[in-house]
Protein backbone atom coordinates (compact mmCIF):
# COMPACT_ATOMS: atom_id res chain seq x y z
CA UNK A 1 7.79 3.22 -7.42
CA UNK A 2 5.36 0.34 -5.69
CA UNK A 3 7.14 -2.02 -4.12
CA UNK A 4 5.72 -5.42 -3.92
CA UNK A 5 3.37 -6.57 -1.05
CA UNK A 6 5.78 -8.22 1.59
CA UNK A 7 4.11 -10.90 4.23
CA UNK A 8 6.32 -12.33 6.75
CA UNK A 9 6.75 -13.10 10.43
CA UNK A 10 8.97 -10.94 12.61
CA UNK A 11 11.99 -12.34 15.05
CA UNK A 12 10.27 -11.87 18.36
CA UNK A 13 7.66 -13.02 18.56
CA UNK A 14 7.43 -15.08 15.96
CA UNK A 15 3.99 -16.27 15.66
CA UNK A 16 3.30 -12.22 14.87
CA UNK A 17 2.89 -11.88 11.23
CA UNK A 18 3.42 -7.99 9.27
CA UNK A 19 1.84 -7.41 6.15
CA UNK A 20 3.19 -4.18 4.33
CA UNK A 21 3.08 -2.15 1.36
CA UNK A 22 4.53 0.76 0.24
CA UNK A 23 5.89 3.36 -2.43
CA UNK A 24 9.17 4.96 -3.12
CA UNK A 25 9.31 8.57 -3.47
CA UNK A 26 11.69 8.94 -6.27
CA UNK A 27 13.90 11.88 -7.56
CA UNK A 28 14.88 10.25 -10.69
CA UNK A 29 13.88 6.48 -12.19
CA UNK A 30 15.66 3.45 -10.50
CA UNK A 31 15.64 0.00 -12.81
CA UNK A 32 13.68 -2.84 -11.67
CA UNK A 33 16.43 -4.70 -10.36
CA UNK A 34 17.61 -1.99 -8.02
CA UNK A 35 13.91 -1.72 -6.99
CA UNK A 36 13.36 -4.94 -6.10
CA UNK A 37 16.96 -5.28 -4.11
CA UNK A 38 15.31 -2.70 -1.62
CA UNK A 39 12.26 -4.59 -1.51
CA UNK A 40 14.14 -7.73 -0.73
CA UNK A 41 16.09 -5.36 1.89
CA UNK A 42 12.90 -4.70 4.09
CA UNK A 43 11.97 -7.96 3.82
CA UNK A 44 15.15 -8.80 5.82
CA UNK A 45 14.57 -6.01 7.98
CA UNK A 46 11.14 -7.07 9.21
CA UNK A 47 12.23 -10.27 9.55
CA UNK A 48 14.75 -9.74 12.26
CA UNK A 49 12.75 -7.40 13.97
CA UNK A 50 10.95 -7.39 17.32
CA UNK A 51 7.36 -6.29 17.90
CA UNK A 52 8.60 -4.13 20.67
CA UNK A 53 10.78 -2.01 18.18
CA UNK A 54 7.53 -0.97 16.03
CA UNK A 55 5.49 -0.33 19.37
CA UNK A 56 4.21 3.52 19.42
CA UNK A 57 4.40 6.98 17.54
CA UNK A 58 8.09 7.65 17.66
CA UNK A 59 8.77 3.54 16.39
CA UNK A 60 7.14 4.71 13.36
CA UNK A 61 8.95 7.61 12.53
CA UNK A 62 12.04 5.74 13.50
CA UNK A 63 11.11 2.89 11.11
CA UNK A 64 10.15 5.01 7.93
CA UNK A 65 13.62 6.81 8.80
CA UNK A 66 15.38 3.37 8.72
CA UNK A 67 13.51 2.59 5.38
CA UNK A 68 14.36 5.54 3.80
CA UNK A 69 17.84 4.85 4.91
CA UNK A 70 18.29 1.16 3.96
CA UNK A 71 16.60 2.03 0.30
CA UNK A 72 19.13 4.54 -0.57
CA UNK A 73 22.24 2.50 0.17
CA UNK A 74 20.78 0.50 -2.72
CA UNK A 75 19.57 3.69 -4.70
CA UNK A 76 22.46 6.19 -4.28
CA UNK A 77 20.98 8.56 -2.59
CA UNK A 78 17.28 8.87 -5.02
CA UNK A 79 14.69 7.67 -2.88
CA UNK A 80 13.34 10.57 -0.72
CA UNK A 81 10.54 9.06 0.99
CA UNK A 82 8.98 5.47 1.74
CA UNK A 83 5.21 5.98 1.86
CA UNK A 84 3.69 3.16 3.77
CA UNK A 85 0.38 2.15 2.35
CA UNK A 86 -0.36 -0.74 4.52
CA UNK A 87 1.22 -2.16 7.79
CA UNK A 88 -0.67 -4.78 9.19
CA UNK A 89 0.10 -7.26 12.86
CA UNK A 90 -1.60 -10.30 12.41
């Protein structure tokens, strides 16, 4: 499933802007609503994070970890991967 484009500025420091997109590696269908709950749920996340947190290799494994992680509390247990297509500092 392709989550919707999220744009927003992180907690620290705030002037720094993320732009990221991904896709939900699925073992069975989830309905819209559910998807767009976990899209609303990284947007949260991002937004309290600090650019220090997504600094280097291990940050990044970390962070699709976490995703993976935050999607399936709202998908009971069906989303084995986040696939990041895009994830832009501006």
């Amino acid at each position: 499933a392709m989550l919707d484009p999220i744009l927003t500025n992180i907690a620290v420091p705030p002037d720094v802007w993320i732009r990221f997109e991904a896709v939900l590696q699925l073992s069975d269908p989830l309905p819209k609503e559910v998807t767009d709950q976990i899209h609303q749920d990284f947007f949260a996340y991002f937004h309290t994070m600090r650019l220090s947190e997504l600094s280097g290799a291990s940050a990044f494994m970390d962070l699709k970890y976490e995703l993976v992680a935050r999607a399936n509390v709202r998908a009971a247990g069906k989303v084995k991967a986040v696939y990041i297509k895009t994830f832009l500092f501006e």
